[in-house]
PDB file of N, CA and C in Angstrom:
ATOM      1  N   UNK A   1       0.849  -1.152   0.000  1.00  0.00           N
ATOM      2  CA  UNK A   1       0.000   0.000   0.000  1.00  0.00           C
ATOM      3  C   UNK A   1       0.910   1.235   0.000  1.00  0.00           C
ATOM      4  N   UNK A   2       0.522   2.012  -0.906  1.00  0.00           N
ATOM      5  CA  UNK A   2       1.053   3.080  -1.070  1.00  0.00           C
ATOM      6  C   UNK A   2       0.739   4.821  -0.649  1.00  0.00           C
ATOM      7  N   UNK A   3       0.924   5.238   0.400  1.00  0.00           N
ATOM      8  CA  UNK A   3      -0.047   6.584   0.621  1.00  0.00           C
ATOM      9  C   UNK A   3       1.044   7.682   0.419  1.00  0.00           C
ATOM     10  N   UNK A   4       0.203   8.762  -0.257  1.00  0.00           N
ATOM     11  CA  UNK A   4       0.813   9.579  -1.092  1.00  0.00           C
ATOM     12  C   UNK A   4       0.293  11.122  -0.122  1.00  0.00           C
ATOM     13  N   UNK A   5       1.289  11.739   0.291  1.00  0.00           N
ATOM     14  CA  UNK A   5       0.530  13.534   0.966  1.00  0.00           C
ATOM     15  C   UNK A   5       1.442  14.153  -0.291  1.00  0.00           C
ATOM     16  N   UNK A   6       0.924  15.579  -0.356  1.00  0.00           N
ATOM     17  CA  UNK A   6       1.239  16.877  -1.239  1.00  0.00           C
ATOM     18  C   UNK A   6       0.740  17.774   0.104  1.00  0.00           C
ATOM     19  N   UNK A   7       1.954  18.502   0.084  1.00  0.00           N
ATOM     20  CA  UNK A   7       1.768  19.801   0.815  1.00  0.00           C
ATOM     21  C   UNK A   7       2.481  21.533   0.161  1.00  0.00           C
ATOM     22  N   UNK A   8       1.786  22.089  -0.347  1.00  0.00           N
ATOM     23  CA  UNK A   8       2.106  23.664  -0.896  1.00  0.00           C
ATOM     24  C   UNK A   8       3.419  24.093   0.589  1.00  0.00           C
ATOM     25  N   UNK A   9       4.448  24.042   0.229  1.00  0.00           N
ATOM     26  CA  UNK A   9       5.332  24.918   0.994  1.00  0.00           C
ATOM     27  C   UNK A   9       5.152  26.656   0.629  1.00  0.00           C
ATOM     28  N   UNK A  10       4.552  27.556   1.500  1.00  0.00           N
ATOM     29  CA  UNK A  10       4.301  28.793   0.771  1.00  0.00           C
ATOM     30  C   UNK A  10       5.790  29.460   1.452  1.00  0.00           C
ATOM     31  N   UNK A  11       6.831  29.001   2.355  1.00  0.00           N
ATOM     32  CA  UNK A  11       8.029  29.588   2.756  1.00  0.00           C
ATOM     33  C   UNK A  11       8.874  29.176   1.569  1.00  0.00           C
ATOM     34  N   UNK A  12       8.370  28.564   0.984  1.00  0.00           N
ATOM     35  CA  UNK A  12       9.800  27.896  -0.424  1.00  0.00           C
ATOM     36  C   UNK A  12       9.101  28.386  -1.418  1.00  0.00           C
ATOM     37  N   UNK A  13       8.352  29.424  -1.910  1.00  0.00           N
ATOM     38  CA  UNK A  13       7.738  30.488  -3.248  1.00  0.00           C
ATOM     39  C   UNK A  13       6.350  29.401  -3.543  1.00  0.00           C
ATOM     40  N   UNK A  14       6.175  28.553  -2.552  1.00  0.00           N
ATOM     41  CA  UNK A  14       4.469  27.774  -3.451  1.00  0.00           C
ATOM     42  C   UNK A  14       4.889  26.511  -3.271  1.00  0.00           C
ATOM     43  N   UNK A  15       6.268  26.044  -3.740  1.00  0.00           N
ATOM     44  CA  UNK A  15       6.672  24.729  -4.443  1.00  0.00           C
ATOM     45  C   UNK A  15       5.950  23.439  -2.992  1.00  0.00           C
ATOM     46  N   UNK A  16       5.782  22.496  -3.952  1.00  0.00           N
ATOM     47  CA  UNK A  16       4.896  20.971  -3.134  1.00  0.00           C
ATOM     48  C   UNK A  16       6.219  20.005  -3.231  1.00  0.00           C
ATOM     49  N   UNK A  17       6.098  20.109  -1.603  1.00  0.00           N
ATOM     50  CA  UNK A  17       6.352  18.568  -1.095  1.00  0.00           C
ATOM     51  C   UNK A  17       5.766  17.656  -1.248  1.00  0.00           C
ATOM     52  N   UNK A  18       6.050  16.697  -1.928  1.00  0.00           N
ATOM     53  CA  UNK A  18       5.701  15.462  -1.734  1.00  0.00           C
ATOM     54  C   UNK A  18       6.434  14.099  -1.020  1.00  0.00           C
ATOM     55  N   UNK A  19       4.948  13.294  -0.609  1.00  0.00           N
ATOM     56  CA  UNK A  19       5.509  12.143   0.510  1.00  0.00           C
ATOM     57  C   UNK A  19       5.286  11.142   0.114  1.00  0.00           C
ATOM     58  N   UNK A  20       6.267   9.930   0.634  1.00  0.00           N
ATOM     59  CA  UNK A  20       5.280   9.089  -0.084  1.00  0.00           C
ATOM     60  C   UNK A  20       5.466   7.976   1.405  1.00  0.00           C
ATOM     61  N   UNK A  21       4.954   7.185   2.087  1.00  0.00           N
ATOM     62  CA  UNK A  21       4.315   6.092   2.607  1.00  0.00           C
ATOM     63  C   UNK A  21       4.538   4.433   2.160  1.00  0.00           C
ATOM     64  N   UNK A  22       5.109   3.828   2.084  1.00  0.00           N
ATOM     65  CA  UNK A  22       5.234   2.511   1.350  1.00  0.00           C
ATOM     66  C   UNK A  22       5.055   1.538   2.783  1.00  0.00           C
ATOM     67  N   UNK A  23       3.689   1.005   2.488  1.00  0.00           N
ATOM     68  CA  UNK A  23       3.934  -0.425   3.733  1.00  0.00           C
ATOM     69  C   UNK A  23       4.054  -1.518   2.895  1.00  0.00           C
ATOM     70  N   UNK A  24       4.579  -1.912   2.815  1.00  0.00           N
ATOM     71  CA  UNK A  24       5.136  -3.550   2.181  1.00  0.00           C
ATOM     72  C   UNK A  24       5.296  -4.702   3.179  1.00  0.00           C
ATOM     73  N   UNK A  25       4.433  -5.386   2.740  1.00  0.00           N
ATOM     74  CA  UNK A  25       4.553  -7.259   3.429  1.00  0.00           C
ATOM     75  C   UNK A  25       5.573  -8.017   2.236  1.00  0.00           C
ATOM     76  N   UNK A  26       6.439  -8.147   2.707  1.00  0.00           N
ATOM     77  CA  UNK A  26       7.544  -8.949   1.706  1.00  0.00           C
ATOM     78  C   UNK A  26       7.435 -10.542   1.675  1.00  0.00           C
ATOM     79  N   UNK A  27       6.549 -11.116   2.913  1.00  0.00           N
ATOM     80  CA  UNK A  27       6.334 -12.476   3.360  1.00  0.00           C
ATOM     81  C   UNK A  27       7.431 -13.163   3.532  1.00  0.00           C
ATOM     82  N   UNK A  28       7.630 -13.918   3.401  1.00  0.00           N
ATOM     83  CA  UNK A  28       8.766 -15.056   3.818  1.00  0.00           C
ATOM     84  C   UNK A  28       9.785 -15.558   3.249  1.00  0.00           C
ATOM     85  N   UNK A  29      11.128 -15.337   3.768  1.00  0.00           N
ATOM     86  CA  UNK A  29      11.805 -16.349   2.752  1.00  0.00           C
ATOM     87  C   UNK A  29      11.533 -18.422   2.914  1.00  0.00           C
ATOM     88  N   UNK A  30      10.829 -19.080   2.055  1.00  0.00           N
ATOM     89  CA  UNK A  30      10.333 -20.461   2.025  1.00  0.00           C
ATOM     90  C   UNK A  30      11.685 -20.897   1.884  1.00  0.00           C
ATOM     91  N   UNK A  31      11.845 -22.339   2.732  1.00  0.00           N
ATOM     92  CA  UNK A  31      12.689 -23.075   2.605  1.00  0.00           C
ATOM     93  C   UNK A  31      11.842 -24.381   2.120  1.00  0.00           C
ATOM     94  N   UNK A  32      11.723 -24.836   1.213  1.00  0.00           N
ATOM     95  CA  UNK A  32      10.994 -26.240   0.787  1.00  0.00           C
ATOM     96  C   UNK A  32      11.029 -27.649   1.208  1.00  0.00           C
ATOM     97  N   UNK A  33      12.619 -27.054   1.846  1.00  0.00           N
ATOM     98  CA  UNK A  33      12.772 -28.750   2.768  1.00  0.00           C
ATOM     99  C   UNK A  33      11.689 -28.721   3.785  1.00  0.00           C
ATOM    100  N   UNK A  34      11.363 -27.780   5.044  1.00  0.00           N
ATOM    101  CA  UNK A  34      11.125 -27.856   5.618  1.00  0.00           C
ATOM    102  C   UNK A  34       9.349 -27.946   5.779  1.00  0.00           C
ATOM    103  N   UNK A  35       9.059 -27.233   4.246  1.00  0.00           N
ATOM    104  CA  UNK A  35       7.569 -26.654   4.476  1.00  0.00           C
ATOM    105  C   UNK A  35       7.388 -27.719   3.786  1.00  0.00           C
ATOM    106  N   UNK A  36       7.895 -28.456   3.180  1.00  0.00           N
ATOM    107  CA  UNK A  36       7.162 -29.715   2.648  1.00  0.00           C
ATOM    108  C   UNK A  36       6.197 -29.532   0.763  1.00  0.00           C
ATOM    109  N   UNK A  37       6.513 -27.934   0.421  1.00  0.00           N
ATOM    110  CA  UNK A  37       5.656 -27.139  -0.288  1.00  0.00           C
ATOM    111  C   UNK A  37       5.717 -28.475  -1.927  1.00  0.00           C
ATOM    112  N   UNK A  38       4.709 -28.404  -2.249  1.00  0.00           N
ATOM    113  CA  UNK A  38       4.928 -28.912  -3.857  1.00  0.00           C
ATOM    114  C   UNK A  38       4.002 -28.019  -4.759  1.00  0.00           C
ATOM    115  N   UNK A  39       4.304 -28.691  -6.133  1.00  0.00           N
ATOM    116  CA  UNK A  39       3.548 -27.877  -7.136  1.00  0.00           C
ATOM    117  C   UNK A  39       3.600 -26.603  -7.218  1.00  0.00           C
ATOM    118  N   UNK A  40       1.845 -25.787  -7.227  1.00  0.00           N
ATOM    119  CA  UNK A  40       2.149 -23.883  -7.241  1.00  0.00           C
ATOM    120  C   UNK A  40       2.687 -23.505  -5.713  1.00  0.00           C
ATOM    121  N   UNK A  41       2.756 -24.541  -4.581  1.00  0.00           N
ATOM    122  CA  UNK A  41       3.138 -23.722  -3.384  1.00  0.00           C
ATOM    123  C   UNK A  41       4.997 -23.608  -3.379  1.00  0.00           C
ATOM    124  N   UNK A  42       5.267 -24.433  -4.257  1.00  0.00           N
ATOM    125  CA  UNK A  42       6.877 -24.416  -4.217  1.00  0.00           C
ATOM    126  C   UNK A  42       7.141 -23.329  -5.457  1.00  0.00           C
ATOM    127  N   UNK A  43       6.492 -23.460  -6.152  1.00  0.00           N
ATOM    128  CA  UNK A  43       6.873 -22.203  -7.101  1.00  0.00           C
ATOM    129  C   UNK A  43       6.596 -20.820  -6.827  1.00  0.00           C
ATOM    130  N   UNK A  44       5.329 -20.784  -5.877  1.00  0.00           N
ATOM    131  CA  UNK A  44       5.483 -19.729  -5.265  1.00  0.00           C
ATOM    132  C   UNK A  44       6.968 -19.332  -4.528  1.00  0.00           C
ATOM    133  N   UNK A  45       6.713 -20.003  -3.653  1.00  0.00           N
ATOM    134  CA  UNK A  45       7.880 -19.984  -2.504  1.00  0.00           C
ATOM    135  C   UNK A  45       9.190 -19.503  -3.495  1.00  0.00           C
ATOM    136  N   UNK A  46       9.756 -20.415  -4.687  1.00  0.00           N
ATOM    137  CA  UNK A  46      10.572 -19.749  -5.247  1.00  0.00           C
ATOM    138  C   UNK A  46      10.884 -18.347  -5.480  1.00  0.00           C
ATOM    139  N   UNK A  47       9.496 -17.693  -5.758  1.00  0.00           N
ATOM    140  CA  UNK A  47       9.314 -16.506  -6.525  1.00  0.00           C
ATOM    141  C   UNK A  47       9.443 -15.334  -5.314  1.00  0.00           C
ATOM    142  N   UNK A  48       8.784 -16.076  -4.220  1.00  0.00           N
ATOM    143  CA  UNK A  48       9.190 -15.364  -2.687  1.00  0.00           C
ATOM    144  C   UNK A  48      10.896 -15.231  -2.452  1.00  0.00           C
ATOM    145  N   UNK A  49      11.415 -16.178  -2.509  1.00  0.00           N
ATOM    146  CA  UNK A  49      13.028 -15.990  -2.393  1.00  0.00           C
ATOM    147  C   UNK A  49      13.435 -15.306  -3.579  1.00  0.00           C
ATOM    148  N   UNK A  50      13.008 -15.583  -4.921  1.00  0.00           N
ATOM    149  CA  UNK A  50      13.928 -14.452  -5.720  1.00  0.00           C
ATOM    150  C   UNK A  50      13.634 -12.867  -5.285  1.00  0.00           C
ATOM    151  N   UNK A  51      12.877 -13.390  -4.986  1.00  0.00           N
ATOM    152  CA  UNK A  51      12.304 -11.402  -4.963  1.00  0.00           C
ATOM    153  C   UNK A  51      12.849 -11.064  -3.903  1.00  0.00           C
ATOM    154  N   UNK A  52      13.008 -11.528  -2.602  1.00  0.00           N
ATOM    155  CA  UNK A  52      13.723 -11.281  -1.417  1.00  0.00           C
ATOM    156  C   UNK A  52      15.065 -11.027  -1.531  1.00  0.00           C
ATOM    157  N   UNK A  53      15.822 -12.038  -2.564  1.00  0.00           N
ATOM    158  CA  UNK A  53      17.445 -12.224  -2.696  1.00  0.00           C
ATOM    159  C   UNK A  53      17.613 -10.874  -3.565  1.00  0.00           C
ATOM    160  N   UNK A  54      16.846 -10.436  -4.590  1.00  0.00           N
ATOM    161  CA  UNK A  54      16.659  -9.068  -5.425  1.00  0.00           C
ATOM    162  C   UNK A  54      17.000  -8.352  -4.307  1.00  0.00           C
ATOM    163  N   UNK A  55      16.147  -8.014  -3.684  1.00  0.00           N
ATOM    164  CA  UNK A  55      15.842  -6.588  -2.754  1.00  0.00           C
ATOM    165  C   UNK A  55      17.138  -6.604  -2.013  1.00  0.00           C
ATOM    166  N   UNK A  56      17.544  -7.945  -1.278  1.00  0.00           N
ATOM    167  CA  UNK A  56      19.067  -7.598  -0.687  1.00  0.00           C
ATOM    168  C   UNK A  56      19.927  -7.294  -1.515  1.00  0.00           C
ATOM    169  N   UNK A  57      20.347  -7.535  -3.032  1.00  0.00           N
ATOM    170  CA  UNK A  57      21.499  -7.330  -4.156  1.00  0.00           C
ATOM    171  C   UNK A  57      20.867  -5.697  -3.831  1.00  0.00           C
ATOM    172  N   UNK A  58      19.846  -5.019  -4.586  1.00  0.00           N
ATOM    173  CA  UNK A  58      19.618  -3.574  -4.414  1.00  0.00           C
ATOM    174  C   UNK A  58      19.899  -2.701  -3.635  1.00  0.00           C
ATOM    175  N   UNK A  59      19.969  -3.277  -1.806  1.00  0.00           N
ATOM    176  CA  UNK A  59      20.095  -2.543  -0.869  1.00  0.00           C
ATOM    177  C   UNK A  59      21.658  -2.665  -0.504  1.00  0.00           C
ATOM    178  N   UNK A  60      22.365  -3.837  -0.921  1.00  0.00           N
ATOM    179  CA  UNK A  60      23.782  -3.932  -1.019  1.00  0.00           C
ATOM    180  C   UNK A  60      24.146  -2.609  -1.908  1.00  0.00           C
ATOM    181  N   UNK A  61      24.000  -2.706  -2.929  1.00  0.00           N
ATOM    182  CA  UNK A  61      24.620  -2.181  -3.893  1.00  0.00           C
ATOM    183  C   UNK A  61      24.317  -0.599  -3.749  1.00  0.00           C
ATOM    184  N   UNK A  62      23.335  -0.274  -3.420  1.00  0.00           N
ATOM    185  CA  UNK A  62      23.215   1.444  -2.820  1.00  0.00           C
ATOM    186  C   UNK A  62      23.794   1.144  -1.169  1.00  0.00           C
ATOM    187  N   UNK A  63      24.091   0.757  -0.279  1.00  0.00           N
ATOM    188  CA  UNK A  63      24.648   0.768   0.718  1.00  0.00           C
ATOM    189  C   UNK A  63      26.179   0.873   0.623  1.00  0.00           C
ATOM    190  N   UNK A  64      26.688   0.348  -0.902  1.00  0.00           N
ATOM    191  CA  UNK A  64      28.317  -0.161  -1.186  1.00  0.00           C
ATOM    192  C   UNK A  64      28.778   1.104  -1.945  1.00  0.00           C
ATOM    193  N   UNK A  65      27.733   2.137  -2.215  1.00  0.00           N
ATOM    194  CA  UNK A  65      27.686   3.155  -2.848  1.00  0.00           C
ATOM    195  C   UNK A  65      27.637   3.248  -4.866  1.00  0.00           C
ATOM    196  N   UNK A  66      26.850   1.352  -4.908  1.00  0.00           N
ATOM    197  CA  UNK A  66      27.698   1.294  -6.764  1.00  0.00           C
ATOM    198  C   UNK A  66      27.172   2.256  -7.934  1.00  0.00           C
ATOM    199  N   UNK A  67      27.289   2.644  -8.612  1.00  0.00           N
ATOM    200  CA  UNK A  67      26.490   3.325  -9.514  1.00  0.00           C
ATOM    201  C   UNK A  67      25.551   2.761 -10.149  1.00  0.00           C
ATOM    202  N   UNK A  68      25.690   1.750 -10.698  1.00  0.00           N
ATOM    203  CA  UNK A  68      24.885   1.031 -11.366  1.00  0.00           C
ATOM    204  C   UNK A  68      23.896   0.781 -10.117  1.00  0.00           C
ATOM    205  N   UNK A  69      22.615   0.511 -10.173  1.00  0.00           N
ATOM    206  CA  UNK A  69      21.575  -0.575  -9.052  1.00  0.00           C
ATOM    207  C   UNK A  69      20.970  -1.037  -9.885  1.00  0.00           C
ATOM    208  N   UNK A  70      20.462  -2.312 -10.216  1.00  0.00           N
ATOM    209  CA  UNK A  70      19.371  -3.472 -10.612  1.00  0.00           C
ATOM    210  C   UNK A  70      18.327  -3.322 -10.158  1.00  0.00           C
ATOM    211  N   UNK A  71      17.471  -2.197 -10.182  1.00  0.00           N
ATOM    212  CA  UNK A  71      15.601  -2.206  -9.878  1.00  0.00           C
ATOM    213  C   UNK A  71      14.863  -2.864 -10.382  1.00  0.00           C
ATOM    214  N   UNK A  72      15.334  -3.443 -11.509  1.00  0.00           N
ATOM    215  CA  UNK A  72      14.789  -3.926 -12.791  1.00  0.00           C
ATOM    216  C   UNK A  72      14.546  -4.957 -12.510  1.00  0.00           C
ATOM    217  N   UNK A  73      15.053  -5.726 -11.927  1.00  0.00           N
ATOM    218  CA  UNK A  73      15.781  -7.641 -11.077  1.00  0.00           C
ATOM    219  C   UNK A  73      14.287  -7.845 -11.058  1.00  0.00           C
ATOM    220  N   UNK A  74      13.518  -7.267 -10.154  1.00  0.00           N
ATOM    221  CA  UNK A  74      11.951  -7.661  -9.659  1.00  0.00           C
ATOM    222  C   UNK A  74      10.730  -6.645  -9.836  1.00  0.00           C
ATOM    223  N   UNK A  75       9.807  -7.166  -9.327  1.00  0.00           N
ATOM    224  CA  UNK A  75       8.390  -6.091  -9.479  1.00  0.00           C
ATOM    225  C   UNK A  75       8.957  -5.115  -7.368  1.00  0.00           C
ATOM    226  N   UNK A  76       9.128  -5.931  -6.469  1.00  0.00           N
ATOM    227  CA  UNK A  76       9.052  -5.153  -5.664  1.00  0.00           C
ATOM    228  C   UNK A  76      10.306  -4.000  -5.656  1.00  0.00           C
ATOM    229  N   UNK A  77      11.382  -4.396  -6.289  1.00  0.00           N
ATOM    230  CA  UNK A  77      12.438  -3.331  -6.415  1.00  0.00           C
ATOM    231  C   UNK A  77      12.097  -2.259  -7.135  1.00  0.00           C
ATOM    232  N   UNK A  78      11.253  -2.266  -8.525  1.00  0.00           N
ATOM    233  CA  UNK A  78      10.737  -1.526  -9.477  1.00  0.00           C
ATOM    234  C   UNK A  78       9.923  -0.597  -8.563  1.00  0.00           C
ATOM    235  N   UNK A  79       9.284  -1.315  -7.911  1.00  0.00           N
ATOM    236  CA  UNK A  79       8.530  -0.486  -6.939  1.00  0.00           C
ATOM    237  C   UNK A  79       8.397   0.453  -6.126  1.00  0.00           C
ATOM    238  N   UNK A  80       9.607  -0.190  -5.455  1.00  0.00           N
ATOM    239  CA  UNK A  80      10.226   0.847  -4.504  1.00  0.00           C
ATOM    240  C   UNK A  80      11.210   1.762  -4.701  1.00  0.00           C
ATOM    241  N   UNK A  81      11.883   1.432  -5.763  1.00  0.00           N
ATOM    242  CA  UNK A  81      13.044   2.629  -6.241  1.00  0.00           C
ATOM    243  C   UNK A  81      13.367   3.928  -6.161  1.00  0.00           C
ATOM    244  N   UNK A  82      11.985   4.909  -6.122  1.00  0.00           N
ATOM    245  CA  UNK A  82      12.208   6.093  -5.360  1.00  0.00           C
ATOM    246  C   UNK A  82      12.601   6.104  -3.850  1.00  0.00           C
ATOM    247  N   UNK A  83      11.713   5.262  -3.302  1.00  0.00           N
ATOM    248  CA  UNK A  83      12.010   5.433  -1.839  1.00  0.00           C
ATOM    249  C   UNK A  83      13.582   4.633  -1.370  1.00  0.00           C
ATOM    250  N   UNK A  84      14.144   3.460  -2.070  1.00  0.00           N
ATOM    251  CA  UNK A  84      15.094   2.867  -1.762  1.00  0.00           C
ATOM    252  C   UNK A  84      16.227   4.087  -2.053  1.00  0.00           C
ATOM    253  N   UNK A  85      16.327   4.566  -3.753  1.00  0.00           N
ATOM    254  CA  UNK A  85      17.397   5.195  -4.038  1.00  0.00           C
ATOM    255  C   UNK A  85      17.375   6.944  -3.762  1.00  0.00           C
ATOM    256  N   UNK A  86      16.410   7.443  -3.362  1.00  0.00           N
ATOM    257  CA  UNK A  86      16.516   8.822  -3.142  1.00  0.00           C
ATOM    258  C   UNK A  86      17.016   9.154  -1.646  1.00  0.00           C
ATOM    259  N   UNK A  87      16.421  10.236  -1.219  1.00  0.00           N
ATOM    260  CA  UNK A  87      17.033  10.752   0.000  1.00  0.00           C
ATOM    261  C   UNK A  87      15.356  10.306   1.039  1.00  0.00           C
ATOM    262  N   UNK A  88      15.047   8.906   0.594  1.00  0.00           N
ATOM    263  CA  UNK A  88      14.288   8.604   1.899  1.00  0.00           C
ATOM    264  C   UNK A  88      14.648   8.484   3.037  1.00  0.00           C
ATOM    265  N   UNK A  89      14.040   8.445   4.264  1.00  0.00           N
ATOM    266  CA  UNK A  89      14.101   7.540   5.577  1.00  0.00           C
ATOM    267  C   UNK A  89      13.498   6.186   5.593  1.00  0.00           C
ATOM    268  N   UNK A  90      14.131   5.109   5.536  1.00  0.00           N
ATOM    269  CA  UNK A  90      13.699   3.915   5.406  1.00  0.00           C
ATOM    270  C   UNK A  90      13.540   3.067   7.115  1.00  0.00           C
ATOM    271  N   UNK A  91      12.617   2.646   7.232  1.00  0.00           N
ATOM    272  CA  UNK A  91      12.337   1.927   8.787  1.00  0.00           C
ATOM    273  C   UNK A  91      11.934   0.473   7.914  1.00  0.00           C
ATOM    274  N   UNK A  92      12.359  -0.610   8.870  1.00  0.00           N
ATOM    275  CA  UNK A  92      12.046  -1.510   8.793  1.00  0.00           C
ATOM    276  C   UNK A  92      11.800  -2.516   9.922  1.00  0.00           C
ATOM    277  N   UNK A  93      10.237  -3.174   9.895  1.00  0.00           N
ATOM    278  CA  UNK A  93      10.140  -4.324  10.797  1.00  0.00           C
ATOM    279  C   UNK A  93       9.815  -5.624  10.325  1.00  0.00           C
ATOM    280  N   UNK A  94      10.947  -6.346  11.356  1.00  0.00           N
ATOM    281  CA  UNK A  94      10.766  -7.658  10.799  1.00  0.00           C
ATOM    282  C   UNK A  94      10.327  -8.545  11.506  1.00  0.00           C
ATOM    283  N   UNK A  95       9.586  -9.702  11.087  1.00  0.00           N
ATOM    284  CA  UNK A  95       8.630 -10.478  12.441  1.00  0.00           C
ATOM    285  C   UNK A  95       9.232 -12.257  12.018  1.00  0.00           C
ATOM    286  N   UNK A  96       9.047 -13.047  12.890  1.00  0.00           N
ATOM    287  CA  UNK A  96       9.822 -14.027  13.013  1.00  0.00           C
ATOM    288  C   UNK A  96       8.429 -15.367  13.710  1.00  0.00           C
ATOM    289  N   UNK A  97       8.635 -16.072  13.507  1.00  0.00           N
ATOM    290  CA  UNK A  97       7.199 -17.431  14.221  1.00  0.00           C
ATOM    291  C   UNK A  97       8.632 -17.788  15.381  1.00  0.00           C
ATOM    292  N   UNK A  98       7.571 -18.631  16.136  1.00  0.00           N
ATOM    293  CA  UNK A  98       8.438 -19.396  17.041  1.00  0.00           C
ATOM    294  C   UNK A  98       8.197 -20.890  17.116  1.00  0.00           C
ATOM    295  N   UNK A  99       8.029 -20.970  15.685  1.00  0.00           N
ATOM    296  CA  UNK A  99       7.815 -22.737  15.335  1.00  0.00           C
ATOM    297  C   UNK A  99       9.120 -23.609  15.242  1.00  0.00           C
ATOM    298  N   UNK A 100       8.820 -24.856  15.003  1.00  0.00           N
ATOM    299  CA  UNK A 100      10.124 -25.875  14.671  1.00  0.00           C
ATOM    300  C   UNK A 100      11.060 -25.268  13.624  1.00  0.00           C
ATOM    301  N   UNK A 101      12.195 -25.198  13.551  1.00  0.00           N
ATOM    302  CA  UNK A 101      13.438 -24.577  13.145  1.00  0.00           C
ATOM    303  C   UNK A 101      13.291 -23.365  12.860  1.00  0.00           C
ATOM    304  N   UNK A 102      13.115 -22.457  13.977  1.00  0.00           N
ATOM    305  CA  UNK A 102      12.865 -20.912  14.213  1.00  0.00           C
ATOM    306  C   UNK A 102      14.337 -20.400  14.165  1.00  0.00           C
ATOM    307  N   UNK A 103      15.279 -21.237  14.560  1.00  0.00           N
ATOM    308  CA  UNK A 103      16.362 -20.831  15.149  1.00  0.00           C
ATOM    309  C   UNK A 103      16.700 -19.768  13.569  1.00  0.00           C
ATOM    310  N   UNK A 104      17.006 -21.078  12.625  1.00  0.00           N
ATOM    311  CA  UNK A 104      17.949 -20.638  11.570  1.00  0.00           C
ATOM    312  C   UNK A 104      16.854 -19.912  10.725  1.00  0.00           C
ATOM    313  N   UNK A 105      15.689 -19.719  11.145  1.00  0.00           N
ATOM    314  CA  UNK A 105      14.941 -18.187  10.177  1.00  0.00           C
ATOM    315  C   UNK A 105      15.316 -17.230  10.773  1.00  0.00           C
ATOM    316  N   UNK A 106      15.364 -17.564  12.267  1.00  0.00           N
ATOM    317  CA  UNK A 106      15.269 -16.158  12.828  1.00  0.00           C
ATOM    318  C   UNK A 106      16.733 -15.659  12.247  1.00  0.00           C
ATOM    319  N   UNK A 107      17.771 -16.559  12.350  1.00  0.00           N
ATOM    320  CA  UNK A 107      19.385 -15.858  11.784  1.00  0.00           C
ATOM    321  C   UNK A 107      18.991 -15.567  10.577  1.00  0.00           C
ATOM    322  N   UNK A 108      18.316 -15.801   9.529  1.00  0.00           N
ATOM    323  CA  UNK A 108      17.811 -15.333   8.520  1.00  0.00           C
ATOM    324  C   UNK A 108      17.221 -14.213   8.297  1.00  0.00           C
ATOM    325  N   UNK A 109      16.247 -13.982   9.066  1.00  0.00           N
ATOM    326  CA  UNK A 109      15.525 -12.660   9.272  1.00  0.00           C
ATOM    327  C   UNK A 109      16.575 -11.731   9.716  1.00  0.00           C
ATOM    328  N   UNK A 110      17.283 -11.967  10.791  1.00  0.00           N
ATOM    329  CA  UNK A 110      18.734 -11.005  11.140  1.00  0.00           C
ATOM    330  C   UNK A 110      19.025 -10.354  10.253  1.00  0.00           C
ATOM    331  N   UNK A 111      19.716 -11.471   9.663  1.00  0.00           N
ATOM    332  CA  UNK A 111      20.842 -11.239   8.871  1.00  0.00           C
ATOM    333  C   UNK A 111      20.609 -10.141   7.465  1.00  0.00           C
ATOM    334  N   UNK A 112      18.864 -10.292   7.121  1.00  0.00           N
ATOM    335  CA  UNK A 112      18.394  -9.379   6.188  1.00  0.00           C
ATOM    336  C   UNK A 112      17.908  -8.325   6.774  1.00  0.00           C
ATOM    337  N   UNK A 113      17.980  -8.012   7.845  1.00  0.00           N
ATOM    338  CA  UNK A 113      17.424  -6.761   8.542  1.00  0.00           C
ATOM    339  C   UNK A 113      18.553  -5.938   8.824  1.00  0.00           C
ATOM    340  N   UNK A 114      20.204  -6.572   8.730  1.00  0.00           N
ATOM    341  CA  UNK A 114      21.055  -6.106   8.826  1.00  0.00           C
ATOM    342  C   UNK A 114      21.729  -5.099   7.553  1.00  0.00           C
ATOM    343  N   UNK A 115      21.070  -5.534   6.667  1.00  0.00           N
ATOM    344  CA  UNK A 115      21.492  -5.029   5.045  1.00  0.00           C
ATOM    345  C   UNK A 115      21.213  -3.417   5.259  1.00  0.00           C
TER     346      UNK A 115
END
């Protein structure tokens, strides 16, 4: 979901700020051993990890300072590209289960919250 404000700055001659809002559910990175997934639930799941492994190459690569960035890689990078590559404030929360092999998501979840 995307929420959008415009505000008239009349101390800057008129000119509009604009905001923009991005809540994004990124869902899960699927491990298939574990979820047991077949058919469209494993191909999903695939399409969940590429898009996840995207978004970390993107946030590497503007964090490493490269010129080049790959927005292009996915639909959620395409997406977000103003807010990733401009002069946003980016917050992020990340949520974790406390089911059977929590351990090594949760180092997972870490480890991408660390990017």
């Amino acid at each position: 979901m995307i929420i959008e404000s415009h505000e008239r700055i009349e101390e800057d001659g008129g000119e509009e700020a604009v905001s923009h809002l991005n809540l994004v559910d990124l869902a899960g990175s699927e491990n298939a051993s574990q979820s047991g997934a077949t058919g469209d639930h494993l191909k999903e799941g695939g399409f969940i990890n590429k898009s996840l492994s995207m978004l970390g190459r993107v946030i590497s690569q503007l964090s490493e300072g490269e010129r080049h960035v790959n927005y292009r890689d996915s639909k959620p990078t395409r997406i977000l590209q103003l807010s990733l590559g401009g002069i946003a404030i980016i917050y992020t929360a990340m949520a974790d289960s406390a089911g059977p092999g929590s351990k090594e998501c949760w180092r997972a979840t870490k480890q991408s919250s660390n990017k």
